[in-house]
Protein backbone atom coordinates (compact mmCIF):
# COMPACT_ATOMS: atom_id res chain seq x y z
CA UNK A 1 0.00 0.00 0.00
CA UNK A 2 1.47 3.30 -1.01
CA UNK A 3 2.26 5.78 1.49
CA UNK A 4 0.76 9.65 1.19
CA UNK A 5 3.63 12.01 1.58
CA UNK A 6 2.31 14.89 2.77
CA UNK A 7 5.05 16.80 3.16
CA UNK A 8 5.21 17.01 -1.06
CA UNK A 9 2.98 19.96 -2.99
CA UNK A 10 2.73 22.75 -5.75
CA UNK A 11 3.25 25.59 -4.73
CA UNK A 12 0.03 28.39 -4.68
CA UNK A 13 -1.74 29.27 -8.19
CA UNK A 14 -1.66 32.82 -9.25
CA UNK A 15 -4.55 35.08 -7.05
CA UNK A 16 -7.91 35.03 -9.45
CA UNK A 17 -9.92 37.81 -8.72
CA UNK A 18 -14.09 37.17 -8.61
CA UNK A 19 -15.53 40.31 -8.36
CA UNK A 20 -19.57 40.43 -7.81
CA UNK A 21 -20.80 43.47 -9.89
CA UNK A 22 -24.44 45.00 -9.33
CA UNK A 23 -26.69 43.34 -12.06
CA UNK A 24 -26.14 45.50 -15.27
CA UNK A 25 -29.03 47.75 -16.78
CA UNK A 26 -29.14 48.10 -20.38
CA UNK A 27 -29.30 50.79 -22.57
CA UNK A 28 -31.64 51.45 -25.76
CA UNK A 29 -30.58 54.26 -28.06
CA UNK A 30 -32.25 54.64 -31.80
CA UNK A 31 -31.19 55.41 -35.16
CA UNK A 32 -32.59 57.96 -37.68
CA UNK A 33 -36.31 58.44 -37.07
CA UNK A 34 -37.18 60.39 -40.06
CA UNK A 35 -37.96 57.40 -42.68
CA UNK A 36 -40.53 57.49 -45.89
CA UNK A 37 -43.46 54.79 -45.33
CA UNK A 38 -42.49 51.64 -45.88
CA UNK A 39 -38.82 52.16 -44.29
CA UNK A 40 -37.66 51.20 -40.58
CA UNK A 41 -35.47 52.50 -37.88
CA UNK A 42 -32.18 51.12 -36.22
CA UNK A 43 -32.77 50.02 -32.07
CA UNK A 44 -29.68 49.55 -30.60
CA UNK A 45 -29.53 47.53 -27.47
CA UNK A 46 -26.19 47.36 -25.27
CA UNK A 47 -24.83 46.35 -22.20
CA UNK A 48 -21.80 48.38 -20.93
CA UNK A 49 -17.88 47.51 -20.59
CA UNK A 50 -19.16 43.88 -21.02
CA UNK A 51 -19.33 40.93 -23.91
CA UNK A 52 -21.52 37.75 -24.36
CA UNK A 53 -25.02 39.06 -24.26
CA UNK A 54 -27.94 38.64 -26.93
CA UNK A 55 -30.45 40.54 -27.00
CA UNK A 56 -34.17 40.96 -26.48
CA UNK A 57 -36.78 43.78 -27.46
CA UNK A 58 -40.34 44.97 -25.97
CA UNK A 59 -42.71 47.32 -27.56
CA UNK A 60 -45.58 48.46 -25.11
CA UNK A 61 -48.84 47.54 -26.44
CA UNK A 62 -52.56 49.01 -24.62
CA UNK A 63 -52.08 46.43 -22.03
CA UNK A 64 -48.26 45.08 -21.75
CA UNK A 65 -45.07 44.67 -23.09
CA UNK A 66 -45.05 42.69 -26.15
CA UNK A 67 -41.90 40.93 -27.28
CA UNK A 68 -40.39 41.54 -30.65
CA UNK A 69 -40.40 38.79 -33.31
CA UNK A 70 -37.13 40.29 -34.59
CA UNK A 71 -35.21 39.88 -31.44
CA UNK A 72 -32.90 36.96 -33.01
CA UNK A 73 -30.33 39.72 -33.65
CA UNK A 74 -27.07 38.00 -32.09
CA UNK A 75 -24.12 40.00 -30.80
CA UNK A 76 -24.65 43.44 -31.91
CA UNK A 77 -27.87 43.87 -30.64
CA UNK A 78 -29.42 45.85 -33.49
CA UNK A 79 -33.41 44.86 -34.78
CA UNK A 80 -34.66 47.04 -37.74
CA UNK A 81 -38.59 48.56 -36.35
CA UNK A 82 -41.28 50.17 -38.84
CA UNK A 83 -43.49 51.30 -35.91
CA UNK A 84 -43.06 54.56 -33.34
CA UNK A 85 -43.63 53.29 -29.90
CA UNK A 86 -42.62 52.92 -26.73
CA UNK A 87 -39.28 50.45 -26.61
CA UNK A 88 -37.11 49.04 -23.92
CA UNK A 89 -34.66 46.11 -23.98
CA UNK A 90 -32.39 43.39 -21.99
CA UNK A 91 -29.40 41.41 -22.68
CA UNK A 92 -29.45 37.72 -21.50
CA UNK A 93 -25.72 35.86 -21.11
CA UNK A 94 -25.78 33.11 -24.27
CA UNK A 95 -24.25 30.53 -21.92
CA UNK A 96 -25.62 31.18 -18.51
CA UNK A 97 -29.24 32.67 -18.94
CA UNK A 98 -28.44 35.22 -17.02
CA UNK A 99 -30.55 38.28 -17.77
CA UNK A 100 -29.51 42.22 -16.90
CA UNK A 101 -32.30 44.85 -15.98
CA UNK A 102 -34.36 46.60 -18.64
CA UNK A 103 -33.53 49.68 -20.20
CA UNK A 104 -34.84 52.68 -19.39
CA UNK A 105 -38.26 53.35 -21.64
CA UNK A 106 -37.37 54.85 -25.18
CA UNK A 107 -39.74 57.23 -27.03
CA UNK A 108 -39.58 56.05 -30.78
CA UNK A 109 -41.52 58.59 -32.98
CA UNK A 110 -40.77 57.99 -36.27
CA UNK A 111 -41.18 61.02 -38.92
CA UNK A 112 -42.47 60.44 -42.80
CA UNK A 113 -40.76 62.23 -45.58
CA UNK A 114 -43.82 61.61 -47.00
CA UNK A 115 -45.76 65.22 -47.17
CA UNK A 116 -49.09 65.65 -46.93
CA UNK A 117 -50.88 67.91 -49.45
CA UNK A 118 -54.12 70.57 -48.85
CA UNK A 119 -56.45 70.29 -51.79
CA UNK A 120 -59.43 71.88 -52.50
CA UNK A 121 -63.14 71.33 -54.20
CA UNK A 122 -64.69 73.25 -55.83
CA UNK A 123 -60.99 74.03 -57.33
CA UNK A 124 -61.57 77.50 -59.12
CA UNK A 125 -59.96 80.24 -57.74
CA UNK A 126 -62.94 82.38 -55.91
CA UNK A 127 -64.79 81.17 -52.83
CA UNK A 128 -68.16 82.29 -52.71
CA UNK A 129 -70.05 82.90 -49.10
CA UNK A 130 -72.51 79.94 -48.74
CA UNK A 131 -70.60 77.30 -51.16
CA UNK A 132 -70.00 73.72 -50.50
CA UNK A 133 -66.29 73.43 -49.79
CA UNK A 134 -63.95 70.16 -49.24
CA UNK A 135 -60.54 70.55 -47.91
CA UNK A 136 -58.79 66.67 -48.61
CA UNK A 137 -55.65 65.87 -47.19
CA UNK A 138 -53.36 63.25 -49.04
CA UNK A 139 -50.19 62.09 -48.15
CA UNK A 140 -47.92 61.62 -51.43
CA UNK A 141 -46.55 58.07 -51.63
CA UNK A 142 -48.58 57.21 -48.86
CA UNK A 143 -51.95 55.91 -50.44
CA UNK A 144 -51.70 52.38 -49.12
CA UNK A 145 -51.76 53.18 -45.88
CA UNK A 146 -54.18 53.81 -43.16
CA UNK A 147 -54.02 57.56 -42.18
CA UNK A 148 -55.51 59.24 -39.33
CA UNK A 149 -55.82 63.35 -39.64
CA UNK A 150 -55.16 65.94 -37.85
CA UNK A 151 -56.45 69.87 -38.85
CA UNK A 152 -55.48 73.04 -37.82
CA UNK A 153 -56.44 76.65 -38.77
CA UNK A 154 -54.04 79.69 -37.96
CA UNK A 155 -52.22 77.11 -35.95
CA UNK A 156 -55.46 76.19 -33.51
CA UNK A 157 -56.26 71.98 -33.74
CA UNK A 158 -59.84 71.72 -35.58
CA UNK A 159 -61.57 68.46 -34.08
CA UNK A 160 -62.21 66.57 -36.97
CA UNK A 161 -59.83 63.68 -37.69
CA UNK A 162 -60.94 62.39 -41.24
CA UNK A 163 -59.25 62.80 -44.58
CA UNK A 164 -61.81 65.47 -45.51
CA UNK A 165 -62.80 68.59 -44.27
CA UNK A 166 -65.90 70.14 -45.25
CA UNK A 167 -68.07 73.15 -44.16
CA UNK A 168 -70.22 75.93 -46.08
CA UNK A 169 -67.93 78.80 -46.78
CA UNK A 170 -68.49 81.68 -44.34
CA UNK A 171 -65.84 84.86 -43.48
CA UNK A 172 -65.68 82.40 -39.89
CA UNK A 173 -64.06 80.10 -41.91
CA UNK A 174 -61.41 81.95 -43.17
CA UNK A 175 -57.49 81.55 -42.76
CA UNK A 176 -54.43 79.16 -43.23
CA UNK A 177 -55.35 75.52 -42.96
CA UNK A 178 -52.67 72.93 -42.06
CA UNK A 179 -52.91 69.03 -42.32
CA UNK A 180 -50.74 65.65 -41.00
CA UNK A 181 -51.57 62.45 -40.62
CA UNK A 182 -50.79 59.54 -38.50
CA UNK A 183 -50.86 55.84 -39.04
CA UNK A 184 -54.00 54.50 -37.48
CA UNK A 185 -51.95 51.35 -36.08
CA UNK A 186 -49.48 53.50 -34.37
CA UNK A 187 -49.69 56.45 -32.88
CA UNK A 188 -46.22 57.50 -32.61
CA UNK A 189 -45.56 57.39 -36.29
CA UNK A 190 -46.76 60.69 -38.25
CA UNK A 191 -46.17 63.17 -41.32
CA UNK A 192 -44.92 66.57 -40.60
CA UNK A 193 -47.48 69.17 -41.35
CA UNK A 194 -48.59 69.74 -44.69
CA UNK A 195 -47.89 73.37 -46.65
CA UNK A 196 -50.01 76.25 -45.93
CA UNK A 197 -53.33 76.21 -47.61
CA UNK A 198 -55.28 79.42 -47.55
CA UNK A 199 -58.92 79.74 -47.64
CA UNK A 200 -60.18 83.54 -48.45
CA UNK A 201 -64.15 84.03 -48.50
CA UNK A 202 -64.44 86.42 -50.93
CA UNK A 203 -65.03 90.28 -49.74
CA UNK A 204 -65.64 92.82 -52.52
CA UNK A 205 -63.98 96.48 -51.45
CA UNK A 206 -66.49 99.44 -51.28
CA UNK A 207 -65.17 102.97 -52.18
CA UNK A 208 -66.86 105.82 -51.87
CA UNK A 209 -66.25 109.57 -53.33
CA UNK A 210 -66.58 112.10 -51.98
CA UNK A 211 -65.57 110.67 -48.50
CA UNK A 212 -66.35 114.35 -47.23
CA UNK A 213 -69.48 116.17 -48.58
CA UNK A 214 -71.95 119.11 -48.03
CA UNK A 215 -74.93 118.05 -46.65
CA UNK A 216 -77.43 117.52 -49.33
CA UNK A 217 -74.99 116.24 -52.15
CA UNK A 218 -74.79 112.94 -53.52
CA UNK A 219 -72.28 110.20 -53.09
CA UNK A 220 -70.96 107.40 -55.50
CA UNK A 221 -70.49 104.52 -54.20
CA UNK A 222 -68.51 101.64 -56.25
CA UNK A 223 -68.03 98.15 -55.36
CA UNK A 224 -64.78 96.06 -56.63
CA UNK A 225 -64.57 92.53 -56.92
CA UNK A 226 -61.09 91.18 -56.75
CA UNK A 227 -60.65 89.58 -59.45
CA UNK A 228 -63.28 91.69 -61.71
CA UNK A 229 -65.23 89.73 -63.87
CA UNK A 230 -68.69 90.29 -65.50
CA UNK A 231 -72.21 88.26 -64.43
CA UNK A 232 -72.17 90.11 -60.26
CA UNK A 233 -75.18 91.80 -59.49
CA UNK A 234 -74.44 94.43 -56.75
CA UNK A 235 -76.60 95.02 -53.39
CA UNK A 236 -76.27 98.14 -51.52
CA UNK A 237 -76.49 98.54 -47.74
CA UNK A 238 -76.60 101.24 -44.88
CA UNK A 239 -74.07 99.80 -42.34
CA UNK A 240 -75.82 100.65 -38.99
CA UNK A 241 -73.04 100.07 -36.30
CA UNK A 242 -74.26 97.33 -33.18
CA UNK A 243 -71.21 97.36 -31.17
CA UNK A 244 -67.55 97.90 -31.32
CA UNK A 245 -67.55 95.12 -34.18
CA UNK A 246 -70.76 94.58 -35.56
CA UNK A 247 -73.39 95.95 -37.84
CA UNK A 248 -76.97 95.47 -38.97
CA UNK A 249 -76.68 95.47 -42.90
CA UNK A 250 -79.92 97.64 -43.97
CA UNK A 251 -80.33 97.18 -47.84
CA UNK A 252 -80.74 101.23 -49.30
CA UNK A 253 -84.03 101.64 -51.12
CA UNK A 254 -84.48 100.70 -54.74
CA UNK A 255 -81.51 98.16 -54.40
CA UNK A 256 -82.88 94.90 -52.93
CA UNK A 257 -83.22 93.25 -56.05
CA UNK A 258 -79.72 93.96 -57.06
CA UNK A 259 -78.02 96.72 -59.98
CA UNK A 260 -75.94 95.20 -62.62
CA UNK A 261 -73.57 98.79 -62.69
CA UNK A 262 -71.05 98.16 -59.90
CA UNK A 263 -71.42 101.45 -58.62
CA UNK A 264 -74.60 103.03 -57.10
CA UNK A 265 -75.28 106.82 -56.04
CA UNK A 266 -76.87 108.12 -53.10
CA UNK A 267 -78.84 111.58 -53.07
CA UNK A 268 -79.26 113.80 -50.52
CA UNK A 269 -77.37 112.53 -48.21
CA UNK A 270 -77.09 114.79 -44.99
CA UNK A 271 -75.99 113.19 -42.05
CA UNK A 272 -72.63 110.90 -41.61
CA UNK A 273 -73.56 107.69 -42.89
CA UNK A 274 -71.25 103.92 -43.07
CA UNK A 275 -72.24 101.42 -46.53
CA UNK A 276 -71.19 98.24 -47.45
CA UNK A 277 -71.96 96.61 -50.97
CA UNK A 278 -72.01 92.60 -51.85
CA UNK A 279 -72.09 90.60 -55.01
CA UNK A 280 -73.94 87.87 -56.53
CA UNK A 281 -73.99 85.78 -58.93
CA UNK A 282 -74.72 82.21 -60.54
CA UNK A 283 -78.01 79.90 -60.70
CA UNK A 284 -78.58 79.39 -57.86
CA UNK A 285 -77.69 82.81 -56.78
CA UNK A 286 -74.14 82.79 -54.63
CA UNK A 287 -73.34 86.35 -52.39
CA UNK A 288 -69.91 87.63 -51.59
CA UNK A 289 -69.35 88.80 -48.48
CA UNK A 290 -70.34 92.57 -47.28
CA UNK A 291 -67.85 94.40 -47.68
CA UNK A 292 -66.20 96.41 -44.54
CA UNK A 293 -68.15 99.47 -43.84
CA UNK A 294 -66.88 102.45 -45.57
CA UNK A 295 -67.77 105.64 -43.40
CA UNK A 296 -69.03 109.27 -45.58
CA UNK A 297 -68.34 112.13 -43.70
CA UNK A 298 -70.84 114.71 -43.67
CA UNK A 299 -70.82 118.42 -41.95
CA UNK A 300 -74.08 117.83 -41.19
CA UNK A 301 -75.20 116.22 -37.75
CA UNK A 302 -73.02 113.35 -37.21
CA UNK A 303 -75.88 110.62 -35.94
CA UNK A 304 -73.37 107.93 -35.72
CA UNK A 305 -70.37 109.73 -33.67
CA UNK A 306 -70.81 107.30 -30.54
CA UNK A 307 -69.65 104.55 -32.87
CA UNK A 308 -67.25 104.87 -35.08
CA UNK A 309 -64.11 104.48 -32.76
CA UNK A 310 -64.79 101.05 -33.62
CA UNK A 311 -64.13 101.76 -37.12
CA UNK A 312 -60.81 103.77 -37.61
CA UNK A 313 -57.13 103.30 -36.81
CA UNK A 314 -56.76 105.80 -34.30
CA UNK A 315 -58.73 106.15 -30.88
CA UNK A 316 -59.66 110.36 -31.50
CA UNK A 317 -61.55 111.08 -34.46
CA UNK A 318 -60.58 114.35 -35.65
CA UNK A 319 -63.47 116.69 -37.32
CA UNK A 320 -62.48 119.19 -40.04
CA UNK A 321 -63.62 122.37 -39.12
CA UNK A 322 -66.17 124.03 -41.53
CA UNK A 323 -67.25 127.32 -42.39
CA UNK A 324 -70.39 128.66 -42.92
CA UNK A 325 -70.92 131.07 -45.90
């Protein structure tokens, strides 16, 4: 039987150092977000000063996180994503299981090249109060897919969400119209705003001459449609001022059916007076808007003083002084 020498042995291995590090987190950082439909973005997924991980990917759905099908990404923990979302991530050791903590939460909104453009029917180039209008917002390239819409007018958001906008043309409805659209499936993925697209009700301009008169003379009044073009029939009105923006339109006499001469004069006129003018034409008959009050000036008795601060740049209204032959 062999004898155990104890008093033989190696001598002591080299020190190996196990050091127990808190469990890693890891980090989620994205690509370019601005894509044309149909593209993706780049997730990147990481785990730092450390090697041997795969990866794994979450988007959050309504109710929980869901885990990407295109997780198998090996070592360099990159997956290619055609949704905006909500994204977080985890490397897990390939030999152990081991699994670090989740990434913080990233905000993925992705950005179409795609641009959406305002177009309008009826197309021609006047808007007539009381027409039928539709705004439609389509997003070039983007016809295939299912849009949601946003609207905005001089930057405020309209509540409507559909491709098309429609309302009867009124001066309310006046001024710069905006459009964008995001996918219905995901929230976070959306156009940039569309051009500018101006809607004008159109206002005819009323001048008058003389602006100043002696009571008792006549006045000319002339209404100008911008473009000009022939077919308007013209409708004169008193502008009564309401309040400091608002008038009752009182049509003068003789005029309620309408003049085909755009201009329209006024006898005897001996107090200060404010007229507007419209135009109409078409089958069914379509009106302009009135057009803003345009004040004569009388040295007469000035029945509508109380007024007309509402109606002039400055705050003082300054009389010209007359004299009496």
């Amino acid at each position: 039987m062999a004898r155990v020498n104890f008093l033989s042995s190696t001598t002591w291995s080299e020190a190996f150092t196990v050091s127990v590090l808190q469990k890693p987190r890891a980090t989620l950082t994205s690509g370019n977000t601005t894509i044309s439909v149909g593209g993706s973005v780049s997730l990147s997924c990481s785990v730092r000063d450390s090697d041997g991980w795969k990866y794994e990917f979450y988007r959050r759905s309504s109710t929980s996180w869901e885990k990407l099908v295109e997780t198998n990404v090996g070592d360099n923990g990159v997956v290619q994503v055609s949704k905006g979302g909500i994204y977080r991530c985890r490397g897990e050791r390939e030999t152990s299981g081991y699994v670090s903590d989740m990434s913080d939460e990233a905000t993925i909104r992705i950005t179409f090249t795609n641009k959406p453009v305002i177009t309008r029917q009826p197309s021609w180039s006047q808007i007539f109060q009381g027409e039928k209008i539709t705004l439609t917002c389509e997003v070039q390239g983007g016809e295939k897919t299912d849009w949601r819409y946003s609207w905005r007018r001089n930057s405020q958001s309209l509540t409507e969400d559909e491709k098309l906008l429609q309302f009867t043309a009124s001066e309310s409805f006046n001024g710069e119209y905006e459009c964008m659209a995001r996918r219905k499936v995901d929230f976070y993925s959306s156009t940039t705003w569309s051009e500018v697209f101006t809607v004008s009700v159109l206002q005819p301009k009323l001048s008058v001459s003389p602006s100043w008169l002696i009571p008792g003379a006549s006045v000319t009044l002339i209404c100008h449609t911008e473009p000009p073009s022939a077919g308007w029939s013209f409708y004169w009105f008193k502008a009564v001022p309401n309040s400091q923006d608002s008038y009752t339109y009182e049509p003068l006499p003789g005029t309620s059916s309408g003049t085909a001469n755009n201009s329209f004069t006024v006898h005897g006129q001996t107090h200060t007076a404010g007229y507007a003018c419209s135009a109409g034409r078409g089958d069914p008959l379509i009106y302009t808007q009135y057009s803003r009050p345009t004040f004569v000036w009388s040295s007469g008795q000035f029945v509508f003083l109380e007024h007309l601060n509402c109606c002039l740049p400055a705050a003082t209204i300054e009389m010209p002084s007359f004299t009496e032959p």
